[in-house]
Each structure stands twice: as C-alpha cells, then as structure tokens.
Protein backbone atom coordinates (compact mmCIF):
# COMPACT_ATOMS: atom_id res chain seq x y z
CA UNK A 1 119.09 111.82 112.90
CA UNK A 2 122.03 109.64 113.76
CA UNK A 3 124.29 111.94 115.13
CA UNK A 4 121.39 113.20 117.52
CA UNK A 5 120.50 109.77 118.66
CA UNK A 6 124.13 109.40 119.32
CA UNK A 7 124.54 112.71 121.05
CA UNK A 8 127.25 113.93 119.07
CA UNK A 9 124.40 116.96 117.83
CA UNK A 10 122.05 118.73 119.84
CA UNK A 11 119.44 119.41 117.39
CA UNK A 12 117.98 116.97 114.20
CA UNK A 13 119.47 117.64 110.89
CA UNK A 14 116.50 117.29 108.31
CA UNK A 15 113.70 118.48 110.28
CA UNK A 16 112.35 122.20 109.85
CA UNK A 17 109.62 124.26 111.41
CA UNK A 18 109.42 127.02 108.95
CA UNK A 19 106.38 128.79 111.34
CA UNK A 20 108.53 128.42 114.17
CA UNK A 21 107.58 125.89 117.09
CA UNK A 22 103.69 127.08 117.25
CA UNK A 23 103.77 126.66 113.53
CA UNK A 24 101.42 124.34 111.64
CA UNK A 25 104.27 122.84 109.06
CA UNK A 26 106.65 120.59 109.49
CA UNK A 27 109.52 119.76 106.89
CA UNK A 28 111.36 116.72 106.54
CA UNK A 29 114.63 116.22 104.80
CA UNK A 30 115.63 112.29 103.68
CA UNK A 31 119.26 111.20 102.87
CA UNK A 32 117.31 108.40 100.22
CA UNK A 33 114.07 107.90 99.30
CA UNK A 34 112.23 104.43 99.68
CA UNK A 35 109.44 103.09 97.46
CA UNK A 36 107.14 102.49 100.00
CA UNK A 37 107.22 105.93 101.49
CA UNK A 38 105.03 107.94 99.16
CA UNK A 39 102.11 105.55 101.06
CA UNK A 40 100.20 105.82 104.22
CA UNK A 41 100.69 103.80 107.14
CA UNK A 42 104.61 102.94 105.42
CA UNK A 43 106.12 102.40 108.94
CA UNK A 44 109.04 104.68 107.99
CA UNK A 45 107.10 107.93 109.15
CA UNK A 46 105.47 108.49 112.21
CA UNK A 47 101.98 110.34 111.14
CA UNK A 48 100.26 111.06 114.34
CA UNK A 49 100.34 114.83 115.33
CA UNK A 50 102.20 114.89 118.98
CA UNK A 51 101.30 118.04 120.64
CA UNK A 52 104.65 119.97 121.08
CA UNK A 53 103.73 122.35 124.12
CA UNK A 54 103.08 119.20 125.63
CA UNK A 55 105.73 117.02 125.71
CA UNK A 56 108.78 119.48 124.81
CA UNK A 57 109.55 118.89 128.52
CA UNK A 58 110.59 115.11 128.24
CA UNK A 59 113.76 114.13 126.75
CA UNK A 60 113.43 112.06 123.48
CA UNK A 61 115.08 108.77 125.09
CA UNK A 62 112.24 109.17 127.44
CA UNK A 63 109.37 110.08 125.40
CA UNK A 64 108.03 105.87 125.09
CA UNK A 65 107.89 105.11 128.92
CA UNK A 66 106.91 108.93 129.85
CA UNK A 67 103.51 109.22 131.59
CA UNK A 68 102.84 111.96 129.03
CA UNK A 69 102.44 109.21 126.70
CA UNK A 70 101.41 105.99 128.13
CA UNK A 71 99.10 106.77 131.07
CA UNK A 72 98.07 110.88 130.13
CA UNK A 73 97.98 110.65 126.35
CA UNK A 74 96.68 113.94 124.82
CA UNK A 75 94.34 113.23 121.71
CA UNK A 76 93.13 115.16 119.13
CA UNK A 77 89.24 114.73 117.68
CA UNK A 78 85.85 114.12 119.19
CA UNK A 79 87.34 111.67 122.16
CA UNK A 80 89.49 111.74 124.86
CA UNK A 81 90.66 108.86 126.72
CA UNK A 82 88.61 107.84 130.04
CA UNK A 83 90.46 104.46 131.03
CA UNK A 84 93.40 102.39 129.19
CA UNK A 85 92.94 98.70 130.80
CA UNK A 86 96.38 96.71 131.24
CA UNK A 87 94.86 94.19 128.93
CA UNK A 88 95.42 96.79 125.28
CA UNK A 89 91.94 98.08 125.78
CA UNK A 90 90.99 101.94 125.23
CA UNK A 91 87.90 103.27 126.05
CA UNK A 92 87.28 106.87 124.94
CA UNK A 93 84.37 108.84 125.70
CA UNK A 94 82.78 112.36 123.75
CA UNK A 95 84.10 115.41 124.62
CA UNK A 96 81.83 118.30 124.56
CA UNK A 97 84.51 120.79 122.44
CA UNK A 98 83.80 119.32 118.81
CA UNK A 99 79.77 119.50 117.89
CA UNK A 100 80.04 117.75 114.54
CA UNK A 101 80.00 114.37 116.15
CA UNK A 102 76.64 111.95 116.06
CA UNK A 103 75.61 112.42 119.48
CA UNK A 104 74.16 109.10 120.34
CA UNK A 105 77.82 107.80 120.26
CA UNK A 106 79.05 108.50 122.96
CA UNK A 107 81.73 105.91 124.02
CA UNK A 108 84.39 104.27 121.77
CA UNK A 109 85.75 100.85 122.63
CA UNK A 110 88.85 99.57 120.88
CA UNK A 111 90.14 96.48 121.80
C-alpha cells in the first residue's frame, strides 16, 4: 500500500479480486497482524461496501472530497439519502426496491 500511495506502483500489493472486478470477494493480504483486528469496528479496516462501478472513475487522492462521496453518496439497504444538512445531519427516506422493511418507517434521522 505504500508504494501506491507514493506512486512508485500503479496497482495495490495485498489486495485481490479473485471474481474479477464484478466479483463479490475481496482478499486482503497484511505485512503483520494486530490484536485488535480480528474485531469489528477496529479502525484498521474500512468495512463499508463502496460500489466499484461507481467510483472507479475518481482517482484515490480524490475519493474524500469527490462529490461521489460527500454530496451523491450511493447506499446500500432500505434508504437512500434525501438531504445531508451542513450541520452532520442525514435524513434518509424508504426506497421502494427492498419490501422487507416495516412500512410505517418511512424516514430515518441521524444526527
């Protein structure tokens, strides 16, 4: 991961697709091992799924301050995002594409 970052390799050493890009696996390779990442939520892995055919397009030193990401956010589940407020509140709202939902939620708030 280094030498990518530092642009002296064009592709990340460690990191496998063995379905190919449309796959449904990904395989990570570590140089050492840390207690705390056999846990969730360990901060040294990043474990939300990031739709591929959608942001293959922006370059990884742009991928924080892309659009893509912070004002057109693709999301996965029963919600999609309706506004994002300035003040680090998200409002989502059902999407009609996922049935097993409770209907009479309909909007998320998290603030």
């Amino acid at each position: 991961m280094e030498e990518y970052h530092e642009g002296k390799a064009d592709t990340i050493s460690g990191f496998e697709m063995p379905d190919g890009e449309n796959g449904r696996k990904a395989v990570l390779h570590f140089k050492t091992m840390r207690p705390g990442m056999n846990t969730s939520n360990n901060g040294y892995i990043w474990e939300a799924a990031a739709p591929y055919h959608y942001l293959k397009d922006v370059k990884f030193k742009y991928l924080m301050s892309s659009d893509k990401i912070r004002k057109r956010p693709m999301f996965y589940g029963p919600y999609k995002l309706q506004n994002l407020f300035v003040v680090n509140q998200l409002l989502r709202f059902q999407t009609n594409t996922i049935t097993r939902v409770n209907q009479s939620l309909t909007r998320l708030l998290l603030v």
